[in-house]
PDB file of N, CA and C in Angstrom:
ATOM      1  N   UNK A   1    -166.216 -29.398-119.344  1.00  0.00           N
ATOM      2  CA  UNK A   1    -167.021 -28.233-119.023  1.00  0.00           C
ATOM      3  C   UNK A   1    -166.098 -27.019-118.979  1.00  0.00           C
ATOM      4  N   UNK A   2    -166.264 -25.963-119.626  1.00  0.00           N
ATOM      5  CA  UNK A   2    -165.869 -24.624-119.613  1.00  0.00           C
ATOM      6  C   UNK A   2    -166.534 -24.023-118.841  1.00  0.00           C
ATOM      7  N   UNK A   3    -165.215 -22.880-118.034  1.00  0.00           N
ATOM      8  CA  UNK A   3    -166.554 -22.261-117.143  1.00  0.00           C
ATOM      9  C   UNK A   3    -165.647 -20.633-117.624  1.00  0.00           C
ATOM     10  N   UNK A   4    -166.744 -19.905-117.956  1.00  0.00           N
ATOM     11  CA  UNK A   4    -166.465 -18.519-118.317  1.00  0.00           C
ATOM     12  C   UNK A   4    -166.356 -17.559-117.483  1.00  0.00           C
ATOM     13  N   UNK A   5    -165.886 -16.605-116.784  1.00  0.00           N
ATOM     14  CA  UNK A   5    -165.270 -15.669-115.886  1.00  0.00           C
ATOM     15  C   UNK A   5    -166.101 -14.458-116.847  1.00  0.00           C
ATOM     16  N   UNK A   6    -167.711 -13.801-116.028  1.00  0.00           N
ATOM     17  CA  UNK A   6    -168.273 -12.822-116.853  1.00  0.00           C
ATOM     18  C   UNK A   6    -168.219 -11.718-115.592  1.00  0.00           C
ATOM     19  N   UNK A   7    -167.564 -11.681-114.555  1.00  0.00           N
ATOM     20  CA  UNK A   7    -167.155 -10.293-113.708  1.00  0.00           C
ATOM     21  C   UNK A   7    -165.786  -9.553-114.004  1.00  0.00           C
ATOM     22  N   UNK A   8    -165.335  -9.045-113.207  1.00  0.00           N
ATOM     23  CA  UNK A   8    -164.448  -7.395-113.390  1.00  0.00           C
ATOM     24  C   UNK A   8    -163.429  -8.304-113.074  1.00  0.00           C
ATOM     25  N   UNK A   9    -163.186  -9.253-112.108  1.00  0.00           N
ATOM     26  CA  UNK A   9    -162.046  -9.819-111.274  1.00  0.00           C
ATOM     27  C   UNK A   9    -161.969 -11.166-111.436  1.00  0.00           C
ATOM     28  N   UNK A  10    -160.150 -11.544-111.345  1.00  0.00           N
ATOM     29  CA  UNK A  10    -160.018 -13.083-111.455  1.00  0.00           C
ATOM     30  C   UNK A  10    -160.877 -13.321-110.265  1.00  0.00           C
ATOM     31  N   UNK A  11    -160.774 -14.982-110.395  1.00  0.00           N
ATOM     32  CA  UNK A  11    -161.513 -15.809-109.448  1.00  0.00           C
ATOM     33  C   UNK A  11    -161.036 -16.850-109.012  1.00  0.00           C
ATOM     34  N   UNK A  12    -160.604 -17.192-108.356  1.00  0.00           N
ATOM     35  CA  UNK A  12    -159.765 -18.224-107.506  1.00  0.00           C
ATOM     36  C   UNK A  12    -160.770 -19.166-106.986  1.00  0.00           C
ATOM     37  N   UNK A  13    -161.088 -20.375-106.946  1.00  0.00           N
ATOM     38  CA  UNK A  13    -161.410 -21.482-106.192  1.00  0.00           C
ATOM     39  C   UNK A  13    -160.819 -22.203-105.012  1.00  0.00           C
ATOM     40  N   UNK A  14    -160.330 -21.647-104.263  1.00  0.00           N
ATOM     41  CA  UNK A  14    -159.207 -22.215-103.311  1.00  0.00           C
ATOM     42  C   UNK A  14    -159.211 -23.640-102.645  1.00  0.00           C
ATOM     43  N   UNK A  15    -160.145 -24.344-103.080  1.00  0.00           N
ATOM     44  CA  UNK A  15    -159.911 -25.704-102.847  1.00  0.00           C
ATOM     45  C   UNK A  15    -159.457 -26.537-103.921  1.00  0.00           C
ATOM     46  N   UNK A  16    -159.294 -26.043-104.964  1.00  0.00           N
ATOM     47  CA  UNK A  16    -158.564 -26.805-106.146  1.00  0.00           C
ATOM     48  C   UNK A  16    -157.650 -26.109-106.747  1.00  0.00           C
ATOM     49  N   UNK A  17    -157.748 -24.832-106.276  1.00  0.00           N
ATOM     50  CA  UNK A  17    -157.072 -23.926-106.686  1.00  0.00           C
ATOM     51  C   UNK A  17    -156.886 -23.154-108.245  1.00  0.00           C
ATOM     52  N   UNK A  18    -158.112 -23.927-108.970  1.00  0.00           N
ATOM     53  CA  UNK A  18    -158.965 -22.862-110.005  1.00  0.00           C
ATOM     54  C   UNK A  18    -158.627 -21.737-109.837  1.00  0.00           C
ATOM     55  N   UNK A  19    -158.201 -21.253-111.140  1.00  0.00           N
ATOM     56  CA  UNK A  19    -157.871 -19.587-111.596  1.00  0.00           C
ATOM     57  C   UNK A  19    -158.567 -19.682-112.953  1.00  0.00           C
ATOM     58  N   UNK A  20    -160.158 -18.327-112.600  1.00  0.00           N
ATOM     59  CA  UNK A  20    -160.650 -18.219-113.320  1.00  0.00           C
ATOM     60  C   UNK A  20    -160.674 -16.410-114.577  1.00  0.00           C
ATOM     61  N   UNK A  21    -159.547 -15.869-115.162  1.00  0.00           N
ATOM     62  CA  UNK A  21    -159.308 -14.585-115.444  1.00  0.00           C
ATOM     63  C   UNK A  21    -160.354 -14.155-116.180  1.00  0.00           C
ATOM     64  N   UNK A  22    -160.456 -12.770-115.582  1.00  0.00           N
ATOM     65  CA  UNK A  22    -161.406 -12.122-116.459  1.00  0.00           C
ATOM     66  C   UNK A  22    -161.534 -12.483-118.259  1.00  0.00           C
ATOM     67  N   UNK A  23    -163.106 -12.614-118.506  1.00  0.00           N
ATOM     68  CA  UNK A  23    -162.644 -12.663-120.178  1.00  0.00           C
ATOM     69  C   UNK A  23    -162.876 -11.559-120.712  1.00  0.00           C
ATOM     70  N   UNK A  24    -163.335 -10.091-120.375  1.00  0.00           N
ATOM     71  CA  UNK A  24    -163.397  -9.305-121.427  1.00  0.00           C
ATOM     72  C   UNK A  24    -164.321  -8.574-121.632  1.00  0.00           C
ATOM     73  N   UNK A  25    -165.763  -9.920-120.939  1.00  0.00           N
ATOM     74  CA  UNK A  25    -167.086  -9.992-121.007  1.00  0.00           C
ATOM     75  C   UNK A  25    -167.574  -9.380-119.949  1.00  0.00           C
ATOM     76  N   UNK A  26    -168.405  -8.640-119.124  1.00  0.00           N
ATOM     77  CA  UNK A  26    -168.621  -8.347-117.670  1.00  0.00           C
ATOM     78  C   UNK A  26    -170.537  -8.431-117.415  1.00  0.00           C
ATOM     79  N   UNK A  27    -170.785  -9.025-117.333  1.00  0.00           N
ATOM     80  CA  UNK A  27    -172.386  -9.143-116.914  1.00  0.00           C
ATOM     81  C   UNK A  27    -172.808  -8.203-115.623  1.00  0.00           C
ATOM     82  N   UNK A  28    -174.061  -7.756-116.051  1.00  0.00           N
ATOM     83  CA  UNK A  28    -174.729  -6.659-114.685  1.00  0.00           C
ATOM     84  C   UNK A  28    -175.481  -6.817-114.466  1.00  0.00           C
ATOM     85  N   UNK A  29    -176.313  -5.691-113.732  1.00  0.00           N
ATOM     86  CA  UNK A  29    -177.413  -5.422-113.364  1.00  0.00           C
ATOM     87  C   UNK A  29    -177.923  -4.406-113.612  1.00  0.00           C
ATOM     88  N   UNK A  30    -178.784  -4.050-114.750  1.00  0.00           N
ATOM     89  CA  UNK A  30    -178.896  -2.753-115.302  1.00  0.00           C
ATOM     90  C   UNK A  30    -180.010  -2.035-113.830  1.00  0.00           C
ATOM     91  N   UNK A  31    -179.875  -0.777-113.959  1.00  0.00           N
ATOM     92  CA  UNK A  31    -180.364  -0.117-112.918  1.00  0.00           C
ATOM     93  C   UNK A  31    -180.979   0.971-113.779  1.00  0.00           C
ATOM     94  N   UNK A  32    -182.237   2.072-112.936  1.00  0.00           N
ATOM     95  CA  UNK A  32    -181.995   3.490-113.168  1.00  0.00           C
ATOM     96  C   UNK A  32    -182.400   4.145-111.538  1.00  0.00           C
ATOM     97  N   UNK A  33    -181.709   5.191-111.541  1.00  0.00           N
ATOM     98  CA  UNK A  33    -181.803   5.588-110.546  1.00  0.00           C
ATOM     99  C   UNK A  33    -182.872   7.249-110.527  1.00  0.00           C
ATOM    100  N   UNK A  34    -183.298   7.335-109.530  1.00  0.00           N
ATOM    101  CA  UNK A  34    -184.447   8.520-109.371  1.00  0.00           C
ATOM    102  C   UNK A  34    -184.097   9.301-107.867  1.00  0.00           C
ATOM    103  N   UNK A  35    -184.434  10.643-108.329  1.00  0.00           N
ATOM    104  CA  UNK A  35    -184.426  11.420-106.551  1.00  0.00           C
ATOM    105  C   UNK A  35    -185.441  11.127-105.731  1.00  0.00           C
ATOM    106  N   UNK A  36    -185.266  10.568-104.432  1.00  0.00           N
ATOM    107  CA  UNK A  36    -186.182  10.554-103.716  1.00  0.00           C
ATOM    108  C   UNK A  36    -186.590  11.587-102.537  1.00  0.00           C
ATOM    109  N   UNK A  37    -185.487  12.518-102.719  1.00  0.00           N
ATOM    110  CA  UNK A  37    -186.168  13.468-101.464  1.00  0.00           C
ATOM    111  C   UNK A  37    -184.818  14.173-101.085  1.00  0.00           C
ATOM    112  N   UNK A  38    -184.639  14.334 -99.677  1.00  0.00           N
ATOM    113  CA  UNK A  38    -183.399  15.156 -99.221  1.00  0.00           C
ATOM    114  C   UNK A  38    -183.191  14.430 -98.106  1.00  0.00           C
ATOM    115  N   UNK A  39    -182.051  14.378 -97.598  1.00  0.00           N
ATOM    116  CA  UNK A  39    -181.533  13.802 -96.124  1.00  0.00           C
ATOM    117  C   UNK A  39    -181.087  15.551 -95.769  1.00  0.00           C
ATOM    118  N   UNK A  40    -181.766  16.057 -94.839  1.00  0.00           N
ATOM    119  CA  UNK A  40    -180.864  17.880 -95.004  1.00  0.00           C
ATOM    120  C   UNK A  40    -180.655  18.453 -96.399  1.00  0.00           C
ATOM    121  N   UNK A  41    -179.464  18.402 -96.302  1.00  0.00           N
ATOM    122  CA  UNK A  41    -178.978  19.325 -97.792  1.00  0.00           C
ATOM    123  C   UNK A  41    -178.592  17.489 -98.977  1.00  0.00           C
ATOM    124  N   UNK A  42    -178.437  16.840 -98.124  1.00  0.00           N
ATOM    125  CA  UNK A  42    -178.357  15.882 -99.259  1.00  0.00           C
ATOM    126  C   UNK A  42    -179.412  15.354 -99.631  1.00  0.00           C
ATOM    127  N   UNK A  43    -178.836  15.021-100.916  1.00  0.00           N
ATOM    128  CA  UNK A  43    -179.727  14.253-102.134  1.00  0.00           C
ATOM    129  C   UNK A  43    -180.052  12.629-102.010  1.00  0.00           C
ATOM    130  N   UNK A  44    -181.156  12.493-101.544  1.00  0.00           N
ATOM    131  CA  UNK A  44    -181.213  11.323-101.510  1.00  0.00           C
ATOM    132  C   UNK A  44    -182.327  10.485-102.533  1.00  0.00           C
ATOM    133  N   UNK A  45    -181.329   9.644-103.076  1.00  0.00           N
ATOM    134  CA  UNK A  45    -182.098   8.579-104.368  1.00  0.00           C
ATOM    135  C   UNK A  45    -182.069   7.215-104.421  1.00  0.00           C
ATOM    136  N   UNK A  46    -182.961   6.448-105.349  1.00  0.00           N
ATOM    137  CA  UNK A  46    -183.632   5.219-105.034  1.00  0.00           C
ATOM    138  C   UNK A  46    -183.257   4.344-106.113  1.00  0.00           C
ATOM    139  N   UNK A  47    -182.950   3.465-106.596  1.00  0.00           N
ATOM    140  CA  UNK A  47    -182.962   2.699-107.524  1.00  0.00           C
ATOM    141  C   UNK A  47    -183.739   1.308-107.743  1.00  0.00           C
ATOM    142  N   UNK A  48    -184.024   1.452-109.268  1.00  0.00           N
ATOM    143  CA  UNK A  48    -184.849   0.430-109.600  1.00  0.00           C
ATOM    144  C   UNK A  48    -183.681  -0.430-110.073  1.00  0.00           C
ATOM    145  N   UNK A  49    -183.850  -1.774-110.008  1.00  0.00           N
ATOM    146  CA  UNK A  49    -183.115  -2.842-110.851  1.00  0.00           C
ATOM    147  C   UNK A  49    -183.813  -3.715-111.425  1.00  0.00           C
ATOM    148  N   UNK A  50    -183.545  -3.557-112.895  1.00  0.00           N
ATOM    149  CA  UNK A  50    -183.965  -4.695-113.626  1.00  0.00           C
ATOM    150  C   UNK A  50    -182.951  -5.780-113.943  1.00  0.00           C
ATOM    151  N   UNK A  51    -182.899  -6.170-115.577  1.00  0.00           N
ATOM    152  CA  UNK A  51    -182.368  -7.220-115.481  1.00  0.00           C
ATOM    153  C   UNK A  51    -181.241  -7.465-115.867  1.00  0.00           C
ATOM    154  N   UNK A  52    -180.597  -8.882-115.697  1.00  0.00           N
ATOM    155  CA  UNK A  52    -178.996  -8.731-115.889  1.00  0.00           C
ATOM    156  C   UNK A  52    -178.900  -8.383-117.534  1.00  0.00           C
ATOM    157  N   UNK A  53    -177.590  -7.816-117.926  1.00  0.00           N
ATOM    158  CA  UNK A  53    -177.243  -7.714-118.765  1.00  0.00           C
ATOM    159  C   UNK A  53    -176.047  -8.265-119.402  1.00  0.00           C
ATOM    160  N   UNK A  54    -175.319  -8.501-120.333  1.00  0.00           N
ATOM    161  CA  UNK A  54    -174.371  -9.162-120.779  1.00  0.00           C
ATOM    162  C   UNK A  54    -173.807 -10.594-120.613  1.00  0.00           C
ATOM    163  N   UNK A  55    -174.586 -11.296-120.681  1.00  0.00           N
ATOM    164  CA  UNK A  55    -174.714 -12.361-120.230  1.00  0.00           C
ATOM    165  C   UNK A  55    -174.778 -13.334-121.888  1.00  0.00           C
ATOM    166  N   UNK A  56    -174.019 -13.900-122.303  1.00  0.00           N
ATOM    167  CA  UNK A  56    -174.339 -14.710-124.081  1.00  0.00           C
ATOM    168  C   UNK A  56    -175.059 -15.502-123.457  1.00  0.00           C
ATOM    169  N   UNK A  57    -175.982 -16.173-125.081  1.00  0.00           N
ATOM    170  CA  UNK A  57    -177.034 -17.158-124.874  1.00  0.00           C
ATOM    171  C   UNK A  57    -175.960 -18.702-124.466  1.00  0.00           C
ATOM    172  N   UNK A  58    -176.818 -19.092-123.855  1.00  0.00           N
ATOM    173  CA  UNK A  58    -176.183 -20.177-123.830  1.00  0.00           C
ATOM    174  C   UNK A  58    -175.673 -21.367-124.603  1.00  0.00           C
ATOM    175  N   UNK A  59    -174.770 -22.054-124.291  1.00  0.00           N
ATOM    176  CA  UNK A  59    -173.941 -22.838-125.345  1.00  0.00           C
ATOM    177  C   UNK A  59    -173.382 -23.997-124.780  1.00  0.00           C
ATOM    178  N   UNK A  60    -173.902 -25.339-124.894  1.00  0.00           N
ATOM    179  CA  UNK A  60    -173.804 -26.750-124.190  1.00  0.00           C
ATOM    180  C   UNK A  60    -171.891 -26.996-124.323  1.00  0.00           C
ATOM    181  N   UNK A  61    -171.472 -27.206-123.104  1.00  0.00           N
ATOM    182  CA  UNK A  61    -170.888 -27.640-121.708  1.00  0.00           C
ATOM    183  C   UNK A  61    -170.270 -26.255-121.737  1.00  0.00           C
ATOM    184  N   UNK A  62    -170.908 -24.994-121.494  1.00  0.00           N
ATOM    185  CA  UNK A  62    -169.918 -23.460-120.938  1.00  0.00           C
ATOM    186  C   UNK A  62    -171.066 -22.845-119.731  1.00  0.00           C
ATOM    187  N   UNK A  63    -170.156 -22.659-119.056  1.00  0.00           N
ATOM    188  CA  UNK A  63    -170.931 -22.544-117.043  1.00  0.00           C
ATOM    189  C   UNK A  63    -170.690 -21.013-117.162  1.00  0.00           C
ATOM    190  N   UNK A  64    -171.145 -19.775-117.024  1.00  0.00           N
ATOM    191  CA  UNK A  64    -170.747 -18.790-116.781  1.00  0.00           C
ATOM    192  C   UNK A  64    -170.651 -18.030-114.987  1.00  0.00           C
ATOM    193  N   UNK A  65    -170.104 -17.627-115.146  1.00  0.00           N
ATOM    194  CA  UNK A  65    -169.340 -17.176-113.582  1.00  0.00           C
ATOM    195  C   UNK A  65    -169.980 -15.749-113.351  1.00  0.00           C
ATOM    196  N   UNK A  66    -170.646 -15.279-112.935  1.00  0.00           N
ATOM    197  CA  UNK A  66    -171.166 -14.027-112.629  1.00  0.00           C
ATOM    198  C   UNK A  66    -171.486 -13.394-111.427  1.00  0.00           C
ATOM    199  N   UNK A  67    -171.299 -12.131-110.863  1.00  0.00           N
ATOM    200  CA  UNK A  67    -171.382 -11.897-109.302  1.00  0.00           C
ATOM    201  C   UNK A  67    -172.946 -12.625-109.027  1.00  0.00           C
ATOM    202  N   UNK A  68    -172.906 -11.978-107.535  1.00  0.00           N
ATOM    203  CA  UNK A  68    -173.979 -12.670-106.753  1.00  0.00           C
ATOM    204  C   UNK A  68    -175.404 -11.883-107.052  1.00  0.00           C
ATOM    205  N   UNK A  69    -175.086 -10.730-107.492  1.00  0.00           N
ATOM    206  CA  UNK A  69    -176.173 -10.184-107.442  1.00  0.00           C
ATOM    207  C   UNK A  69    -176.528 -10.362-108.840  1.00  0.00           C
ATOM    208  N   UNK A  70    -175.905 -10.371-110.210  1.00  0.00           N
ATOM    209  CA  UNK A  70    -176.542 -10.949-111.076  1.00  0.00           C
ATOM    210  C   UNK A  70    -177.470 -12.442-111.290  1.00  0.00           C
ATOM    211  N   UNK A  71    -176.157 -13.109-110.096  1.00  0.00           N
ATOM    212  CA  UNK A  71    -177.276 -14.595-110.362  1.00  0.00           C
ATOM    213  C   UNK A  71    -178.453 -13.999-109.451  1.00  0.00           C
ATOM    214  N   UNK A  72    -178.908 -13.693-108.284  1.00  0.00           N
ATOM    215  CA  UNK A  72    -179.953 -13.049-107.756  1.00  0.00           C
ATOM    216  C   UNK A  72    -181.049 -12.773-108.829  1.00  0.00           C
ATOM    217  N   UNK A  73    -180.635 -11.792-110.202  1.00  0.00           N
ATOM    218  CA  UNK A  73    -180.943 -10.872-110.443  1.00  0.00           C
ATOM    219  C   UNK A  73    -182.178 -11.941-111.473  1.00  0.00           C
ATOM    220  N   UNK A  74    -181.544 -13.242-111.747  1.00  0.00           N
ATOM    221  CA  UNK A  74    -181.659 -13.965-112.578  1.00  0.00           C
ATOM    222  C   UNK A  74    -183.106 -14.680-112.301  1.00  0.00           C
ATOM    223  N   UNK A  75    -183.092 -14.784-111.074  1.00  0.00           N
ATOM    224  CA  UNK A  75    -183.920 -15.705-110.497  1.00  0.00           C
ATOM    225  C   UNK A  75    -184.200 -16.960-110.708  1.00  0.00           C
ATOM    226  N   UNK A  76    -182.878 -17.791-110.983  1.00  0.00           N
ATOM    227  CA  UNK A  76    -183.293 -19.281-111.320  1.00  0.00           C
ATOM    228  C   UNK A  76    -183.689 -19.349-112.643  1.00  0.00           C
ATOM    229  N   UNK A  77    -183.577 -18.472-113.545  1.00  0.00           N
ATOM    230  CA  UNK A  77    -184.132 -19.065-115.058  1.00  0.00           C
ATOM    231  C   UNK A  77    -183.078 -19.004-115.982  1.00  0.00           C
ATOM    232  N   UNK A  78    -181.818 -19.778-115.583  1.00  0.00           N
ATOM    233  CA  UNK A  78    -180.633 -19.754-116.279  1.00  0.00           C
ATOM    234  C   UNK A  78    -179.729 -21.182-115.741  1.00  0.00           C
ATOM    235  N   UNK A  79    -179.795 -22.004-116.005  1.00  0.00           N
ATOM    236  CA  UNK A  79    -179.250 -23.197-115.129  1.00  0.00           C
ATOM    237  C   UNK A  79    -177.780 -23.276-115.426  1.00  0.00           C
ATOM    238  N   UNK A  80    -177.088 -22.582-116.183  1.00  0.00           N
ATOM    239  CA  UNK A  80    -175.630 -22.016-117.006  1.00  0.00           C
ATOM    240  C   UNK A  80    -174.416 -21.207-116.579  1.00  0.00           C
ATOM    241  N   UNK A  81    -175.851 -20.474-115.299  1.00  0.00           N
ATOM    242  CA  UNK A  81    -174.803 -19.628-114.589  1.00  0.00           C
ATOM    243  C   UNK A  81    -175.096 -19.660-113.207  1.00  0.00           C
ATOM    244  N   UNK A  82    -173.128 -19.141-112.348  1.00  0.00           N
ATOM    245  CA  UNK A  82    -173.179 -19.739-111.178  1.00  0.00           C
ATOM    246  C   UNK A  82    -172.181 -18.398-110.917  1.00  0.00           C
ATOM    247  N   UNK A  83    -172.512 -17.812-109.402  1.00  0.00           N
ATOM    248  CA  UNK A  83    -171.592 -17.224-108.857  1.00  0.00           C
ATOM    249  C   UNK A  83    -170.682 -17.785-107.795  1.00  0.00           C
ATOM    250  N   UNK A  84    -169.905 -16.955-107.268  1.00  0.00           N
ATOM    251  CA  UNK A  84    -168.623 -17.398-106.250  1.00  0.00           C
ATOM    252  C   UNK A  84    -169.285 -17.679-105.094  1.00  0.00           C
ATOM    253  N   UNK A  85    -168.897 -18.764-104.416  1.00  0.00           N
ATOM    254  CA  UNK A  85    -169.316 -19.359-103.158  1.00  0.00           C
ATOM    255  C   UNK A  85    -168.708 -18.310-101.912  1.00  0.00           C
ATOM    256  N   UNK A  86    -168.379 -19.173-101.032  1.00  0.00           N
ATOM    257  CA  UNK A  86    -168.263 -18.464 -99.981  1.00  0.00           C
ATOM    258  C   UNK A  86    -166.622 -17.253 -99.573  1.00  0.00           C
ATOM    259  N   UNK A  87    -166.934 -15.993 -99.825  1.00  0.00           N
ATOM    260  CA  UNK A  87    -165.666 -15.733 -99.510  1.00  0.00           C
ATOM    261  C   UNK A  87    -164.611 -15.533 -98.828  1.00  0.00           C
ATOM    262  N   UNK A  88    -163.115 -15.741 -99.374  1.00  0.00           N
ATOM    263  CA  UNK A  88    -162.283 -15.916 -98.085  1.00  0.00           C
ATOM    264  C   UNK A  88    -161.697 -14.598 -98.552  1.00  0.00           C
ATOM    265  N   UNK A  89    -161.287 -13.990 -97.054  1.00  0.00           N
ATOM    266  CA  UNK A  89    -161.067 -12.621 -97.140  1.00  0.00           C
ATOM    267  C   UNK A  89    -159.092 -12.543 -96.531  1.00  0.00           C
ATOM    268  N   UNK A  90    -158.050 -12.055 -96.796  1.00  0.00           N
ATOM    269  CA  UNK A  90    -156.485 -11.594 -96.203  1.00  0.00           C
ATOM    270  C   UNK A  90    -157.280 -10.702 -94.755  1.00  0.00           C
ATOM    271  N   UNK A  91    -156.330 -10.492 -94.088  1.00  0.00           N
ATOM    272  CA  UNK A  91    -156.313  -9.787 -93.342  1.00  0.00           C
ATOM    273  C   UNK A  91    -156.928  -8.018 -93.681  1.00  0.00           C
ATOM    274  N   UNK A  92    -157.108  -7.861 -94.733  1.00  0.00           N
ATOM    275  CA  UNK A  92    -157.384  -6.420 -94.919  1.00  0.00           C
ATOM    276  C   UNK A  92    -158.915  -6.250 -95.175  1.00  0.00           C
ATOM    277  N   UNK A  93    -159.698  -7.560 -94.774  1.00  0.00           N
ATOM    278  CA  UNK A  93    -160.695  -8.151 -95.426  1.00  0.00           C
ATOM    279  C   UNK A  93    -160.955  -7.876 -96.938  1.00  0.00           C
ATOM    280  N   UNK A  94    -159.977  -7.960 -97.883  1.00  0.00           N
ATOM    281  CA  UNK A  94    -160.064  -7.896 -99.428  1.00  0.00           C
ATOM    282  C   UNK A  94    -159.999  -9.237 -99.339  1.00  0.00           C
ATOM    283  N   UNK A  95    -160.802  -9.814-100.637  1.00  0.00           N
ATOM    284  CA  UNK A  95    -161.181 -11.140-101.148  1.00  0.00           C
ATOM    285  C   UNK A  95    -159.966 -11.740-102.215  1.00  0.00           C
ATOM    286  N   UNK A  96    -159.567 -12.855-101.600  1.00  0.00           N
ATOM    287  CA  UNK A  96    -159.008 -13.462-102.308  1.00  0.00           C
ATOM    288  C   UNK A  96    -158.956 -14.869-102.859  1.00  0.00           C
ATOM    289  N   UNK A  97    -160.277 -15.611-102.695  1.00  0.00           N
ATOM    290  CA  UNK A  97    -160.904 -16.384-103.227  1.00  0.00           C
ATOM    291  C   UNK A  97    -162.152 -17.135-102.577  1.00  0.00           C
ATOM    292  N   UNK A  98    -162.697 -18.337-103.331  1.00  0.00           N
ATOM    293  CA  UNK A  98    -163.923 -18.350-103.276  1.00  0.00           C
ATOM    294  C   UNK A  98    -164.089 -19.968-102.779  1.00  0.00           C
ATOM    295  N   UNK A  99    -164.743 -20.720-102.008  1.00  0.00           N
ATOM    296  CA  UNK A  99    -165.139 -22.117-101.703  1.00  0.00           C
ATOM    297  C   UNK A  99    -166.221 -22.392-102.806  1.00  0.00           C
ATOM    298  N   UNK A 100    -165.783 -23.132-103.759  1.00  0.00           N
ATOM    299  CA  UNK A 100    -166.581 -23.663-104.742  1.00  0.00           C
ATOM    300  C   UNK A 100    -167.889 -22.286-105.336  1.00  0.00           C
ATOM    301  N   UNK A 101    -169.096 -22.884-105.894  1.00  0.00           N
ATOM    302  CA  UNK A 101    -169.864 -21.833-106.451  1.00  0.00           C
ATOM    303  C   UNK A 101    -171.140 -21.884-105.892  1.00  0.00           C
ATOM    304  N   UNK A 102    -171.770 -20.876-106.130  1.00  0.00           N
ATOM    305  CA  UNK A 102    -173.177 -21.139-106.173  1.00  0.00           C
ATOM    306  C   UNK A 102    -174.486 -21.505-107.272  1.00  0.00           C
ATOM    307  N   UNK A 103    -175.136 -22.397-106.953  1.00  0.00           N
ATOM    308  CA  UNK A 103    -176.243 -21.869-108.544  1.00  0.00           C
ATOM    309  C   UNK A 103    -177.621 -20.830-108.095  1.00  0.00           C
TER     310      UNK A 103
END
């Protein structure tokens, strides 16, 4: 099984210690955003989200790796792709790897 790295950042598995490097590829969440009004003098706006983007069709034994909010975005109609499990954070709370995945 291949598993493809489709976010901005390596990915570490820290129980096996999996290093997964960016490939190149980056999957989203396409958005558009609209004004909704004012907070005072600020601008305050709303966004719609649709659906993920950049994501290849799928291709038997390749797992793709994508944030959380793309698999979210997905809703279960992709059995191919999996984001980062639970994260472990350094002291600065920056992330430096992940307990297995999610589907």
């Amino acid at each position: 099984m291949e598993l493809i790295n489709l976010t901005p950042h390596k990915i570490k598995e820290v129980e096996t210690g999996a290093v997964f490097p960016v490939s190149g590829l980056v999957a989203r969440v396409d958005f558009e955003t609209r004004k909704a009004g004012n907070i005072g003098d600020i601008a305050l706006y709303k966004r719609a989200y649709g659906q993920p983007v950049g994501i290849p069709k799928s291709q038997a034994g390749v797992i793709y790796i994508v944030s959380n909010m793309v698999l979210n975005a997905l809703n279960g109609s992709r059995k191919d792709v999996v984001a980062p499990g639970e994260l472990i954070r350094n002291s600065e709370g920056n992330p430096t790897g992940c307990i297995g995945f999610v589907c």
